[in-house]
N, C-alpha and C. Protein backbone atom coordinates (compact mmCIF):
# COMPACT_ATOMS: atom_id res chain seq x y z
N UNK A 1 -16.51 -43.39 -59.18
CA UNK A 1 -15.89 -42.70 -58.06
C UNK A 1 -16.64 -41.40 -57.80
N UNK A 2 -16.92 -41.16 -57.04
CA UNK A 2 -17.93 -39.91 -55.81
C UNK A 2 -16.79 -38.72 -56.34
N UNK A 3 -17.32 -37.78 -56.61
CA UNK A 3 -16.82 -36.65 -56.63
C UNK A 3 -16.85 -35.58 -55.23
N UNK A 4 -15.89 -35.23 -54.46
CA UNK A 4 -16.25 -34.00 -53.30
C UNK A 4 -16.68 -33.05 -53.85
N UNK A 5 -17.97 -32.55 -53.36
CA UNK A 5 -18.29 -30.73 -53.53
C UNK A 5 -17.57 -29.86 -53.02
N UNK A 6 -17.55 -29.36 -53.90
CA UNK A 6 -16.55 -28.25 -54.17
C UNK A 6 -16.50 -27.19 -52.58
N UNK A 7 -18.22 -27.16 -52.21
CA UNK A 7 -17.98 -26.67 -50.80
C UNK A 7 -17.25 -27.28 -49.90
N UNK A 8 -17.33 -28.55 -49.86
CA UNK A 8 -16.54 -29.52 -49.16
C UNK A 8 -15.05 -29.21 -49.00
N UNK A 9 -15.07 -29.07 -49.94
CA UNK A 9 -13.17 -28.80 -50.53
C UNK A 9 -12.49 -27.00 -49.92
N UNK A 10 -13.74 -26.41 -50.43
CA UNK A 10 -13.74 -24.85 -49.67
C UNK A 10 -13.79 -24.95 -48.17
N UNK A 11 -14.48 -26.00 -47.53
CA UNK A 11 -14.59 -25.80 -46.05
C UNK A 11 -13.49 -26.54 -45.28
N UNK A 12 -13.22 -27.36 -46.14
CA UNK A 12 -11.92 -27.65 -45.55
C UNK A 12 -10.47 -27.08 -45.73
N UNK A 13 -10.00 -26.72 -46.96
CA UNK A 13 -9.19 -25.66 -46.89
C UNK A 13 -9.47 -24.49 -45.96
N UNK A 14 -10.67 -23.82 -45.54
CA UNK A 14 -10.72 -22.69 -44.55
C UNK A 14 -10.75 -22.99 -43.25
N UNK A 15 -10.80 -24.74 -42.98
CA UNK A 15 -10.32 -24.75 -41.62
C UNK A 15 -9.10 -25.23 -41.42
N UNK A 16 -8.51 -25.27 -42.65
CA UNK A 16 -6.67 -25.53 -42.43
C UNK A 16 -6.05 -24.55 -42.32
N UNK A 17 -6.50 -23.45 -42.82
CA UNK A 17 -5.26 -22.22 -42.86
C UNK A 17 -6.32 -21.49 -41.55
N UNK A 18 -7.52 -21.59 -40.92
CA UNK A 18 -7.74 -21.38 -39.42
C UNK A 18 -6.89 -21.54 -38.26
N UNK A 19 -6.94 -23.06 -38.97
CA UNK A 19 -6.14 -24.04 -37.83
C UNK A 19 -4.48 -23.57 -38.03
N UNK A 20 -4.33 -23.16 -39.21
CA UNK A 20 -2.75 -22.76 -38.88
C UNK A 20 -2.04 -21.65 -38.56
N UNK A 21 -3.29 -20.86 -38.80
CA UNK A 21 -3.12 -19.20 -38.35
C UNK A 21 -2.97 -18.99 -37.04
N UNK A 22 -4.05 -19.98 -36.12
CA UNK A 22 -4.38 -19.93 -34.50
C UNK A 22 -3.04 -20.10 -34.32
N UNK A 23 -2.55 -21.62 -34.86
CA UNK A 23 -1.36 -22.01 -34.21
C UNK A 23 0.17 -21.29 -34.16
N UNK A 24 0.29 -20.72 -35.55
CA UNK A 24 1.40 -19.95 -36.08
C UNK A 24 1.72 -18.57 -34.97
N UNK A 25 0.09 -17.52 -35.15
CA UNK A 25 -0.10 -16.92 -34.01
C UNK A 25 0.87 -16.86 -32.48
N UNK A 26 -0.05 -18.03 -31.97
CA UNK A 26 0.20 -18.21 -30.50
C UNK A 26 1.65 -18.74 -30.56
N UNK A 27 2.07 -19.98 -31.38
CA UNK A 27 3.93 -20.13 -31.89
C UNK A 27 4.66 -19.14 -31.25
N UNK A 28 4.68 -18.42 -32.19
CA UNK A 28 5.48 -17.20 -32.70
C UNK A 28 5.13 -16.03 -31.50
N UNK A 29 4.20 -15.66 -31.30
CA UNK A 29 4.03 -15.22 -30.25
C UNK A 29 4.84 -15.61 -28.87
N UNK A 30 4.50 -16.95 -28.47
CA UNK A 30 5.59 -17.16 -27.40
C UNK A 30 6.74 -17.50 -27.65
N UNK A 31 7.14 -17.94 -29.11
CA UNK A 31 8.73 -17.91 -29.26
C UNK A 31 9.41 -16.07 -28.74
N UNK A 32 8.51 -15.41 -28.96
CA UNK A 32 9.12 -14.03 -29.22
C UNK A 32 9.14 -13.56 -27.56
N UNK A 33 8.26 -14.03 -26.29
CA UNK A 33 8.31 -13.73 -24.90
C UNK A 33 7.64 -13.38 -24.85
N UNK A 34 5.88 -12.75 -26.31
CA UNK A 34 5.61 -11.78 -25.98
C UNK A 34 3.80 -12.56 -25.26
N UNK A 35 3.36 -11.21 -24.28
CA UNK A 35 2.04 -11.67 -24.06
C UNK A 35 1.26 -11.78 -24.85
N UNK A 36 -0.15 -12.55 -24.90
CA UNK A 36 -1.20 -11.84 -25.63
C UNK A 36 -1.25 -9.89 -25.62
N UNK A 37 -1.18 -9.88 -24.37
CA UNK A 37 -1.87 -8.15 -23.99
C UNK A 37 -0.51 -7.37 -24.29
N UNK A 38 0.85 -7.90 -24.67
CA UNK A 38 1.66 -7.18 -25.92
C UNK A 38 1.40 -7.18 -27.16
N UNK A 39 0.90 -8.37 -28.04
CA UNK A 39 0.79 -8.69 -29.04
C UNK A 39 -0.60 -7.65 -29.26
N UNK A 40 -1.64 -7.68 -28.24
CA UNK A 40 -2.76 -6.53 -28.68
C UNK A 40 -2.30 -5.34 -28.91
N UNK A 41 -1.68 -4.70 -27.75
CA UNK A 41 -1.13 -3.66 -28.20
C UNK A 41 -0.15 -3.05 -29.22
N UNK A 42 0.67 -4.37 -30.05
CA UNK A 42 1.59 -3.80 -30.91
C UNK A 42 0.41 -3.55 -32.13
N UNK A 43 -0.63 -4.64 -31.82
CA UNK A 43 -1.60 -4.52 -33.63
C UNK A 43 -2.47 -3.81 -33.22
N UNK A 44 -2.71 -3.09 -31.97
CA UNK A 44 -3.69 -1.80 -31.69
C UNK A 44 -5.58 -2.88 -32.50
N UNK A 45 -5.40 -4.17 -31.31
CA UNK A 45 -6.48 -4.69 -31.34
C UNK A 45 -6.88 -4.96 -30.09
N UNK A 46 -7.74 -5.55 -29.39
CA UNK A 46 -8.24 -5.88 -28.07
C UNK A 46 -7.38 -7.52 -27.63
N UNK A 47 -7.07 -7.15 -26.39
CA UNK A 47 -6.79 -8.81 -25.77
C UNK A 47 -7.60 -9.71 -26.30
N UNK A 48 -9.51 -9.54 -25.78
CA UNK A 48 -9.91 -10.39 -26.08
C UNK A 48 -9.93 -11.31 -27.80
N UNK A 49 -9.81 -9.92 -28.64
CA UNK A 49 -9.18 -10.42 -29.83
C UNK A 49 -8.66 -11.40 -30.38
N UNK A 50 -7.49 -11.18 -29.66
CA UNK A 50 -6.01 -12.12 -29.96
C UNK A 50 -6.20 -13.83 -28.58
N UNK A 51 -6.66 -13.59 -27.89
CA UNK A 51 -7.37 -14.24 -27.42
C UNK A 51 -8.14 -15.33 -27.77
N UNK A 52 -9.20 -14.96 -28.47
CA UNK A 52 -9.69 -15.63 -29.49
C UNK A 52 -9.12 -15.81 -30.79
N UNK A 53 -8.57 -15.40 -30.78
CA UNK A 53 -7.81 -15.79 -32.37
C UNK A 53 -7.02 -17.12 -32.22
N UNK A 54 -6.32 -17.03 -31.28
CA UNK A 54 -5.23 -18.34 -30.90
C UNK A 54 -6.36 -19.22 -30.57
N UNK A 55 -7.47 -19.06 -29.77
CA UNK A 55 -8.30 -20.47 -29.41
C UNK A 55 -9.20 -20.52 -30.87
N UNK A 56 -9.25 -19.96 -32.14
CA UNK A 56 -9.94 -20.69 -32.93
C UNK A 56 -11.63 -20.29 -32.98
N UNK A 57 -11.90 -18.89 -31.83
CA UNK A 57 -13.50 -18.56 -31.29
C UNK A 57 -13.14 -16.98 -32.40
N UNK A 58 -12.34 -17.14 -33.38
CA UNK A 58 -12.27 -15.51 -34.04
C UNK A 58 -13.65 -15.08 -35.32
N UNK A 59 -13.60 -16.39 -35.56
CA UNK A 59 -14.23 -16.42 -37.32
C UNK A 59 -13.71 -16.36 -38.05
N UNK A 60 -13.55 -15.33 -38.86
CA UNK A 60 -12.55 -14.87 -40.28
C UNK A 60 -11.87 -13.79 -40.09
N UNK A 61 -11.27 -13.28 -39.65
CA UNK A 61 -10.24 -11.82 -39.53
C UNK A 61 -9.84 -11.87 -41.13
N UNK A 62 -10.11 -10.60 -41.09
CA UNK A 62 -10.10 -9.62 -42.33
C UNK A 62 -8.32 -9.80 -42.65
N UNK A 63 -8.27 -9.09 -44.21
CA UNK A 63 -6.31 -9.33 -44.77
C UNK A 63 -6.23 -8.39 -43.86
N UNK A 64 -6.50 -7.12 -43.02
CA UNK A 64 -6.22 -6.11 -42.78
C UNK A 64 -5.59 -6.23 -41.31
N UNK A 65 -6.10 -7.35 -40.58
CA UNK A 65 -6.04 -7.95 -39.86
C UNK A 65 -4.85 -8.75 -39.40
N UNK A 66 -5.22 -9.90 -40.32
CA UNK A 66 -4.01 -10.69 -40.49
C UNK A 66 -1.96 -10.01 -41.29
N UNK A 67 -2.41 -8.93 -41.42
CA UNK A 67 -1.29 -8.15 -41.72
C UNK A 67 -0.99 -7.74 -40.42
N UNK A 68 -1.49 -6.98 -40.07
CA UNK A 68 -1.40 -6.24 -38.99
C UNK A 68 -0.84 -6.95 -37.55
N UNK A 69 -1.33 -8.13 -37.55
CA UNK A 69 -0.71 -9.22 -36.38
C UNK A 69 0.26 -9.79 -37.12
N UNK A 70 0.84 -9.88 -38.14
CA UNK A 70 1.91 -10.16 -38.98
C UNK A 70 3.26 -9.34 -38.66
N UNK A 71 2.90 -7.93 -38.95
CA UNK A 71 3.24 -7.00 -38.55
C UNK A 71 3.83 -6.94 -36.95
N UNK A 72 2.79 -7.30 -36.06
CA UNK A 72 3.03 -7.30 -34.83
C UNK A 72 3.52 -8.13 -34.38
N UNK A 73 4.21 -9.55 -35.06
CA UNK A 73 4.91 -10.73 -34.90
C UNK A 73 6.22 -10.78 -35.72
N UNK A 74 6.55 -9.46 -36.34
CA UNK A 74 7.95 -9.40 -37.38
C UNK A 74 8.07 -10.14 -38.72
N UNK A 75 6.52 -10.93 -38.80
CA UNK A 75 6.74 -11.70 -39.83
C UNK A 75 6.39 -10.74 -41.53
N UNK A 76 7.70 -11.28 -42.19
CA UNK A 76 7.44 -10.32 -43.29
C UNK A 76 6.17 -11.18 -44.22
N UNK A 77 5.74 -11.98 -44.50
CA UNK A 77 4.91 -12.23 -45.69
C UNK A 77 3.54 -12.78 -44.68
N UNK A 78 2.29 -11.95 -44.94
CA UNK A 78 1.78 -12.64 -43.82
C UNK A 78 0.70 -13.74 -44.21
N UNK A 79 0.88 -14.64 -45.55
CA UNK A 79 0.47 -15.48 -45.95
C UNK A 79 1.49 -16.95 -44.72
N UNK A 80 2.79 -16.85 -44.40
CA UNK A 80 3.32 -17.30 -43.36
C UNK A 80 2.32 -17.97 -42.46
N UNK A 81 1.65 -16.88 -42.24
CA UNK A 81 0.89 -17.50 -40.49
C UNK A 81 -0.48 -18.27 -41.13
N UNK A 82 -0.71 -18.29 -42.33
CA UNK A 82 -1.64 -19.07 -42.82
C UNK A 82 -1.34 -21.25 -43.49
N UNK A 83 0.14 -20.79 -43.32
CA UNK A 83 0.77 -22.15 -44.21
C UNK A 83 1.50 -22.69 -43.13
């Protein structure tokens, strides 16, 4: 039996909690009424930002980051928007 490399295993876990951050994001975001161009301004980041964050064009946003739009979505644990 074939063993997966371990990168394999790393690159796919980092596009699951991508893929669930975008989604959790933009969720929660419109559960709450709020715009993108509120949601920038509560985490004192750029539209285009958050923007890209929900379409998946972000890269990696920093913990500092992902707190901070955590923060700006009421969510207390911000491992949440990753699961």
């Amino acid at each position: 039996m074939a063993r997966t490399p371990i990168n394999e295993v790393r690159n796919t876990k980092q596009r699951k909690y991508a893929s669930n951050f975008k989604a959790n994001v933009a969720r929660i975001r419109k559960e709450q009424g709020l715009r993108q161009l509120d949601l920038a301004d509560k985490c004192n980041l750029s539209l285009k930002y958050i923007a890209d964050i929900e379409q998946g064009k972000s890269g990696n946003p920093t913990l500092e980051t992902i707190c901070e739009i955590a923060k700006g979505l009421g969510v207390k644990d911000p491992l949440d928007l990753l699961s």
